[in-house]
N, C-alpha and C. Protein backbone atom coordinates (compact mmCIF):
# COMPACT_ATOMS: atom_id res chain seq x y z
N UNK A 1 -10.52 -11.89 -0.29
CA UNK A 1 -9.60 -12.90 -0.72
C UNK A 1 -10.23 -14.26 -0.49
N UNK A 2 -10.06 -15.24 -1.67
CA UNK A 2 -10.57 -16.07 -1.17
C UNK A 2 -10.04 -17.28 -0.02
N UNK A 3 -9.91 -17.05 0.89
CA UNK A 3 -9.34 -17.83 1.97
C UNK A 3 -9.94 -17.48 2.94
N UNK A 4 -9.40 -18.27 4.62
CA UNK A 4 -9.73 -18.14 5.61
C UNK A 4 -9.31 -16.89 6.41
N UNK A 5 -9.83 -16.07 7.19
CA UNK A 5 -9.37 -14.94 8.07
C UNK A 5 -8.18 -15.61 8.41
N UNK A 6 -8.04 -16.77 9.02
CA UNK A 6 -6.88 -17.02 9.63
C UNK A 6 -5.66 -17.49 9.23
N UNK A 7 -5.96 -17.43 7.90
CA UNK A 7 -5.22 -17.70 6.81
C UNK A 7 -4.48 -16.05 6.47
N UNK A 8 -4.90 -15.23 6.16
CA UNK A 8 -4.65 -13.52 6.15
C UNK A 8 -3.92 -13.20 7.50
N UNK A 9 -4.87 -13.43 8.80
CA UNK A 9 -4.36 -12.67 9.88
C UNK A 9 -2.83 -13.63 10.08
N UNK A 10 -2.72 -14.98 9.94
CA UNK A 10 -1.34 -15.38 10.61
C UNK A 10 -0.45 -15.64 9.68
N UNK A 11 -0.56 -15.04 8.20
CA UNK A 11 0.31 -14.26 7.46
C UNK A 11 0.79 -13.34 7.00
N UNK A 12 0.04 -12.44 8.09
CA UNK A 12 0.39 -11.42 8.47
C UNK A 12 1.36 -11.02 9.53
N UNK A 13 1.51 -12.21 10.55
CA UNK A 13 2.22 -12.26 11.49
C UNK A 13 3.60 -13.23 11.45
N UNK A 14 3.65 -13.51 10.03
CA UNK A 14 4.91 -14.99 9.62
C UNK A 14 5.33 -14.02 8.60
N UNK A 15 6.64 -13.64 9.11
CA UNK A 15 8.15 -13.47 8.18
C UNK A 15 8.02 -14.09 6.83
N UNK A 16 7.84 -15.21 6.61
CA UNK A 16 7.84 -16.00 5.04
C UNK A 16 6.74 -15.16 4.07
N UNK A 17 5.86 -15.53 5.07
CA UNK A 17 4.18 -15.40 4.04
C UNK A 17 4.24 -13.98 4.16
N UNK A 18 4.68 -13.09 4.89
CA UNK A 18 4.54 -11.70 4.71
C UNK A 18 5.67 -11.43 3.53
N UNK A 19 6.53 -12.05 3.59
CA UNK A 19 7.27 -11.53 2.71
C UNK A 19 6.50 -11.89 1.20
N UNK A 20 6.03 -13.06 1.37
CA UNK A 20 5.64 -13.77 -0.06
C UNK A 20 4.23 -12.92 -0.47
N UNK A 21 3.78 -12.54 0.61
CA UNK A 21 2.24 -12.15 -0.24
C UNK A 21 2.92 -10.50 -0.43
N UNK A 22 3.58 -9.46 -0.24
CA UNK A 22 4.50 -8.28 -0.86
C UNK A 22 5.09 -8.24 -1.91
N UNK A 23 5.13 -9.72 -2.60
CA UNK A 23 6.11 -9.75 -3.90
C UNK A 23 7.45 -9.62 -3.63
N UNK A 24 7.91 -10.50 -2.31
CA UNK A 24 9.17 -10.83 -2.20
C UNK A 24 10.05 -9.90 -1.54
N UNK A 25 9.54 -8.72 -1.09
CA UNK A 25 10.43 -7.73 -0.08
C UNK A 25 10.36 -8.17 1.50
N UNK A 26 11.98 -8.07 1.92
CA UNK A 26 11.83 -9.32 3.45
C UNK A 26 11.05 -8.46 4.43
N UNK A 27 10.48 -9.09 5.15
CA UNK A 27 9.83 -8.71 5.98
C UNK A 27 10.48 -9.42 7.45
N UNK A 28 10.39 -9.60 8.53
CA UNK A 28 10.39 -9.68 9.73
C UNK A 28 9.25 -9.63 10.93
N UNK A 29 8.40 -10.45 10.99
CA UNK A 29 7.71 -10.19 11.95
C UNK A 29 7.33 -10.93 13.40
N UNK A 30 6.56 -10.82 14.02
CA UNK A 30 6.33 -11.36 15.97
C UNK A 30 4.68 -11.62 15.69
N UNK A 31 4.69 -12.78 16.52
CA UNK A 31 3.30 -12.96 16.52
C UNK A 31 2.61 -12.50 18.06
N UNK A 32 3.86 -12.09 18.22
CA UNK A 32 3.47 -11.26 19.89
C UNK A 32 2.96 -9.59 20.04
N UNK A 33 2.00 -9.39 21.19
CA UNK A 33 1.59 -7.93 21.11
C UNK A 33 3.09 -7.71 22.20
N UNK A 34 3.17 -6.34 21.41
CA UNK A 34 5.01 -5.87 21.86
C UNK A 34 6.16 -6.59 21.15
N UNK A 35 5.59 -7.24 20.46
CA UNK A 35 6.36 -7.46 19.08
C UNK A 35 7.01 -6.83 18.45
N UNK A 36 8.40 -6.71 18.06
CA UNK A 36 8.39 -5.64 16.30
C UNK A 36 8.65 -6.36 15.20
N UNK A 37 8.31 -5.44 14.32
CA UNK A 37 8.33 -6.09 13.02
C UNK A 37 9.09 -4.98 11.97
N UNK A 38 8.76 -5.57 10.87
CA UNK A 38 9.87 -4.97 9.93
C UNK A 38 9.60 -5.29 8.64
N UNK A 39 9.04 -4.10 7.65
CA UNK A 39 8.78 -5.20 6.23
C UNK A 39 9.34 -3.99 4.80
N UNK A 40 9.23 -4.40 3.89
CA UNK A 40 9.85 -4.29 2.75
C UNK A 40 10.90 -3.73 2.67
N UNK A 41 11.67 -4.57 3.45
CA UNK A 41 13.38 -4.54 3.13
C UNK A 41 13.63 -3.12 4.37
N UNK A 42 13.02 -3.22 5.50
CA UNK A 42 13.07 -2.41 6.51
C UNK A 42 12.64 -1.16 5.79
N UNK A 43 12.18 -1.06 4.91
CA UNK A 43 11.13 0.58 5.18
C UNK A 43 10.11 0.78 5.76
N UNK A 44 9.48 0.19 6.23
CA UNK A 44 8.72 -0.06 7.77
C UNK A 44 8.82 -0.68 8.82
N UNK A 45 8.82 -0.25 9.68
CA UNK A 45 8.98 -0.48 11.48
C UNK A 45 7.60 -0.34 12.35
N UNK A 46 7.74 -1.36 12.84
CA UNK A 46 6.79 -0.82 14.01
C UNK A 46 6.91 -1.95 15.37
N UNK A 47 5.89 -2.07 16.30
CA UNK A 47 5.37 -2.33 17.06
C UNK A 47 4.12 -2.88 16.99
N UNK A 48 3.89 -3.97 17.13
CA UNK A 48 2.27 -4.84 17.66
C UNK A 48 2.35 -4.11 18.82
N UNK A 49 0.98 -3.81 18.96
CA UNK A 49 0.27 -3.04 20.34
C UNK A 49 -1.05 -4.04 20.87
N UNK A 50 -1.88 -4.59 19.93
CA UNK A 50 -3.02 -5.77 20.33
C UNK A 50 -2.92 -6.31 18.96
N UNK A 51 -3.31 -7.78 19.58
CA UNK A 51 -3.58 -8.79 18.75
C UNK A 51 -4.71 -9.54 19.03
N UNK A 52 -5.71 -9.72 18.47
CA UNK A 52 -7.00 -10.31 18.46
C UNK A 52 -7.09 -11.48 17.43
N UNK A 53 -6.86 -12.32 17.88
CA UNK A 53 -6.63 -13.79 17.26
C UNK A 53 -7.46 -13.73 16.02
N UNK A 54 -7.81 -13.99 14.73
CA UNK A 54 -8.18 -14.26 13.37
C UNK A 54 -9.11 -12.68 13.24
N UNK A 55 -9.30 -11.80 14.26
CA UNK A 55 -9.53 -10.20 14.19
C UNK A 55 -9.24 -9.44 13.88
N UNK A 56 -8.36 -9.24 14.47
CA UNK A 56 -8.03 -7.65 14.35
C UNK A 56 -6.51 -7.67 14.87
N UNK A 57 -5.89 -6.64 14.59
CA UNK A 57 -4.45 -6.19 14.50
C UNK A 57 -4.06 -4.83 14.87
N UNK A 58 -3.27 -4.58 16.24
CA UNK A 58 -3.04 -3.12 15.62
C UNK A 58 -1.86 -2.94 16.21
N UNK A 59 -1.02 -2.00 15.34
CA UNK A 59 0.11 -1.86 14.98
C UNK A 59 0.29 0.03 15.05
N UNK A 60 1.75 0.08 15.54
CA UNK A 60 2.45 1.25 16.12
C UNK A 60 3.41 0.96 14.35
N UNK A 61 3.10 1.86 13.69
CA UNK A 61 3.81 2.11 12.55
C UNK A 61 4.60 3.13 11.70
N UNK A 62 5.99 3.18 10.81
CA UNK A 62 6.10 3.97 10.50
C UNK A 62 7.35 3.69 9.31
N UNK A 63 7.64 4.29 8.65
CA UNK A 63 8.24 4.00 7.39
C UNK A 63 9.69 5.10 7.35
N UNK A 64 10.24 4.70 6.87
CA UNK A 64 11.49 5.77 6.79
C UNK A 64 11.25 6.86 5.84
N UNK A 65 10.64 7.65 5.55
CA UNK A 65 10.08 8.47 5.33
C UNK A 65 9.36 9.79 6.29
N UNK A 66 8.91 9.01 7.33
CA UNK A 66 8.98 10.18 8.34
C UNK A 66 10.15 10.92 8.91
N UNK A 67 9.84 11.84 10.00
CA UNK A 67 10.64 12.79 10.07
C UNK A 67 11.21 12.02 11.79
N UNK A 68 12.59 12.66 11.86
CA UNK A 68 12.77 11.85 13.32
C UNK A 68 11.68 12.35 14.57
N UNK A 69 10.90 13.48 14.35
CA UNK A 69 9.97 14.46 15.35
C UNK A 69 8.82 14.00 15.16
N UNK A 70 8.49 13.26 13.95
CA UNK A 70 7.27 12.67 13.58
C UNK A 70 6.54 11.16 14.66
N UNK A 71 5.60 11.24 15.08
CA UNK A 71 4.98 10.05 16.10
C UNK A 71 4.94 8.77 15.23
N UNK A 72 4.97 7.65 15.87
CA UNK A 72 4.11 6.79 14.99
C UNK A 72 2.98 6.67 14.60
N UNK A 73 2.55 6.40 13.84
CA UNK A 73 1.21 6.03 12.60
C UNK A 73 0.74 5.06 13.47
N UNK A 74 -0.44 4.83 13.32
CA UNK A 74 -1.78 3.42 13.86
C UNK A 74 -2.53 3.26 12.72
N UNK A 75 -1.76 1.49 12.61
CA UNK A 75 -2.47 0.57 11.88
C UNK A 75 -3.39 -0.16 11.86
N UNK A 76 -4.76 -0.50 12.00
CA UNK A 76 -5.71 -0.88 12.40
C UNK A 76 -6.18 -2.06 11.30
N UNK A 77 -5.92 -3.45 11.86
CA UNK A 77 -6.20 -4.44 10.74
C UNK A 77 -7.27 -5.14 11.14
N UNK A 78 -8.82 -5.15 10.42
CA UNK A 78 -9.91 -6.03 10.60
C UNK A 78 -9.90 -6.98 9.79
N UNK A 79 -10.19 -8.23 10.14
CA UNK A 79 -10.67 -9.43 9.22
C UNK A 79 -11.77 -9.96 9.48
N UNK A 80 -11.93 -10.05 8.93
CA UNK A 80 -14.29 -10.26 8.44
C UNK A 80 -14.10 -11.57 7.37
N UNK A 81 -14.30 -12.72 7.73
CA UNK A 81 -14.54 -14.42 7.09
C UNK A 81 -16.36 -13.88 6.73
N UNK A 82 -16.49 -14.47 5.39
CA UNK A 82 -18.06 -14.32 5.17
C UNK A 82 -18.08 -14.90 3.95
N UNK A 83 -19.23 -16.13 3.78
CA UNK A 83 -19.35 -16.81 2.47
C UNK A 83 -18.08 -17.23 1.80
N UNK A 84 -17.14 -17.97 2.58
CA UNK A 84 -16.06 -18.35 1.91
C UNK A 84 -14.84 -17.48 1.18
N UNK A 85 -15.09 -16.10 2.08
CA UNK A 85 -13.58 -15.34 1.94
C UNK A 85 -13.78 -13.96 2.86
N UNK A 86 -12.50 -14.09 2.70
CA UNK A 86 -12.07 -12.63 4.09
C UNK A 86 -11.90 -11.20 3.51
N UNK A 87 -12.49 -10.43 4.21
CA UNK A 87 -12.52 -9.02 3.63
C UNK A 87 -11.05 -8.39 4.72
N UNK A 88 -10.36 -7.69 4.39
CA UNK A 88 -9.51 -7.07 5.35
C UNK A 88 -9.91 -5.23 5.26
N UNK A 89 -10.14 -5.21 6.20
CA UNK A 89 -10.33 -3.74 6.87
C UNK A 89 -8.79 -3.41 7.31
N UNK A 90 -8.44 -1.76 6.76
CA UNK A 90 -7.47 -1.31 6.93
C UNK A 90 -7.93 0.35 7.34
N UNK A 91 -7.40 0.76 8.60
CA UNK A 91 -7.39 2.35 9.22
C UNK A 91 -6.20 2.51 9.45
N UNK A 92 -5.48 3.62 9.13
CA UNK A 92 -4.40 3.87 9.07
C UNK A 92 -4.42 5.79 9.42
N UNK A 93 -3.83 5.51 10.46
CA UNK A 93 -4.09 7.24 11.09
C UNK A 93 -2.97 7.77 11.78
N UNK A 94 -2.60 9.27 12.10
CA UNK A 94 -1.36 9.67 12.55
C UNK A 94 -0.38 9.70 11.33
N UNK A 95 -0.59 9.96 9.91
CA UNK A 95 0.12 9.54 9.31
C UNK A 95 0.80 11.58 9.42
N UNK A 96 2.01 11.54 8.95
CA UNK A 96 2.35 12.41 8.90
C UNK A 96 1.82 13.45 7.80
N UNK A 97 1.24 14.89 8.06
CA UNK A 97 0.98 15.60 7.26
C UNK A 97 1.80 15.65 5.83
N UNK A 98 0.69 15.44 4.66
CA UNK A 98 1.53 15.99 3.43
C UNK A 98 1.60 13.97 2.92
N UNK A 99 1.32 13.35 3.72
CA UNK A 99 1.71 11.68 3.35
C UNK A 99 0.85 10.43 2.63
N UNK A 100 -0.32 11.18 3.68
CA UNK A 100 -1.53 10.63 3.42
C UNK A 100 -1.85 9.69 2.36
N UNK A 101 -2.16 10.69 1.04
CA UNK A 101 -2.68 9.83 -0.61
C UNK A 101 -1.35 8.84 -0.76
N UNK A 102 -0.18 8.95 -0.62
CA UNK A 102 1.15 7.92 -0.91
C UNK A 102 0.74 6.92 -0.62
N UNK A 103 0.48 7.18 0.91
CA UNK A 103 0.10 5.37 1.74
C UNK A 103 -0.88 4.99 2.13
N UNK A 104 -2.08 5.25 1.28
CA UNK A 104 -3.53 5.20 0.44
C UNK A 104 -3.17 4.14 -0.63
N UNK A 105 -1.84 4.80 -1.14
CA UNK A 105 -1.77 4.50 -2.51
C UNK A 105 -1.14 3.07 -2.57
N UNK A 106 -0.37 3.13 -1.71
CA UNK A 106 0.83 2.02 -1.43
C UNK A 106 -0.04 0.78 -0.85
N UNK A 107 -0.87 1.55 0.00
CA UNK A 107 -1.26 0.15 0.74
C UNK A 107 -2.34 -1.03 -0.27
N UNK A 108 -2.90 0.07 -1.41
CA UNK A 108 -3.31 -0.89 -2.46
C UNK A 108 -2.60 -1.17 -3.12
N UNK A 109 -1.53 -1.09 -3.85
CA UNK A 109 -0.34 -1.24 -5.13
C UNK A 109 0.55 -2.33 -4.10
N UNK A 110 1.35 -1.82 -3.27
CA UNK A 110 2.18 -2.86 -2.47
C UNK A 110 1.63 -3.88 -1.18
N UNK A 111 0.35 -3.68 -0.99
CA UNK A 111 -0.08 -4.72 -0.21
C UNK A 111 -1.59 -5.12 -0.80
N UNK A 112 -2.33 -4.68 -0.47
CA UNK A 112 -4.04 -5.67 -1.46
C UNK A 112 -3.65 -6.42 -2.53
N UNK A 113 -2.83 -5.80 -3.76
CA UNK A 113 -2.84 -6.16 -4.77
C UNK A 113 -2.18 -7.40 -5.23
N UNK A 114 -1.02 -8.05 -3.92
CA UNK A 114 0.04 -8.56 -3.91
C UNK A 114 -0.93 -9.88 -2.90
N UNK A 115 -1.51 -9.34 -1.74
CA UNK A 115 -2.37 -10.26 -1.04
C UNK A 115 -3.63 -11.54 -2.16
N UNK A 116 -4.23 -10.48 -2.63
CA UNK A 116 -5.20 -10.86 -3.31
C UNK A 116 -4.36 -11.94 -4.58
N UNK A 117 -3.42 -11.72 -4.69
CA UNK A 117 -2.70 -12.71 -5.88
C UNK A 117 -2.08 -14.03 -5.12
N UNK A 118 -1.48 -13.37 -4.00
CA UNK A 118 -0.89 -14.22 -3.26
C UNK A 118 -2.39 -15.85 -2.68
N UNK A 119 -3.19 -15.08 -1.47
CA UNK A 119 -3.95 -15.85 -1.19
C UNK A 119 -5.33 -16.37 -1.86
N UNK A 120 -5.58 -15.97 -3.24
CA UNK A 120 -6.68 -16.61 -3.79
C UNK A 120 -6.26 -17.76 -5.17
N UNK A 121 -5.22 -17.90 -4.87
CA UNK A 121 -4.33 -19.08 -5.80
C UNK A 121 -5.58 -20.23 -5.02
């Protein structure tokens, strides 16, 4: 994207800009580790677990779609600034069996695709 890491990582952590770079589904979020958050219209929940200032992110996650027996998911967010734009690294693990390709799928269609429009204006 063309912007600053810290431009990505602390709109990632702001309610507004998270909502705005999703294409407008509310979000809720903490810029605190032990934080929770909350985004597209509460179909995801989680928990900040570490926060690494314009770094890295990681997140206790899970979507209403899991099962109530099901653990939370780990979200793993890298940001890499290089030659005048930020690459975001995404690991996403624990996902519930059978889920996998969906939120593969989702995380490019409802989040990259929406980022990349959002922050390279």
């Amino acid at each position: 994207m063309q912007c600053s890491a810290k431009d990505v990582f602390t709109g990632w952590l702001n309610d507004k800009i998270h909502s705005a770079f999703t294409g407008g589904a509310q979000a809720t979020t903490s810029p605190n580790e032990g934080g929770h958050f909350s985004a597209w219209d509460g179909y995801i929940t989680g928990t900040n677990v570490e926060i690494f200032p314009y770094k890295k992110i990681i997140q206790k996650w899970r979507t209403t779609e899991f099962g109530p027996d099901d653990e939370d998911s780990l979200v793993e967010l890298f940001f890499t600034y290089k030659d005048d734009h930020t690459l975001v690294t995404i690991t996403h693990t624990n996902i519930p069996d059978g889920q996998g390709d969906r939120y593969k799928k989702g995380w490019k269609e409802h989040y990259f695709s929406f980022m990349k429009k959002y922050f390279d204006k």
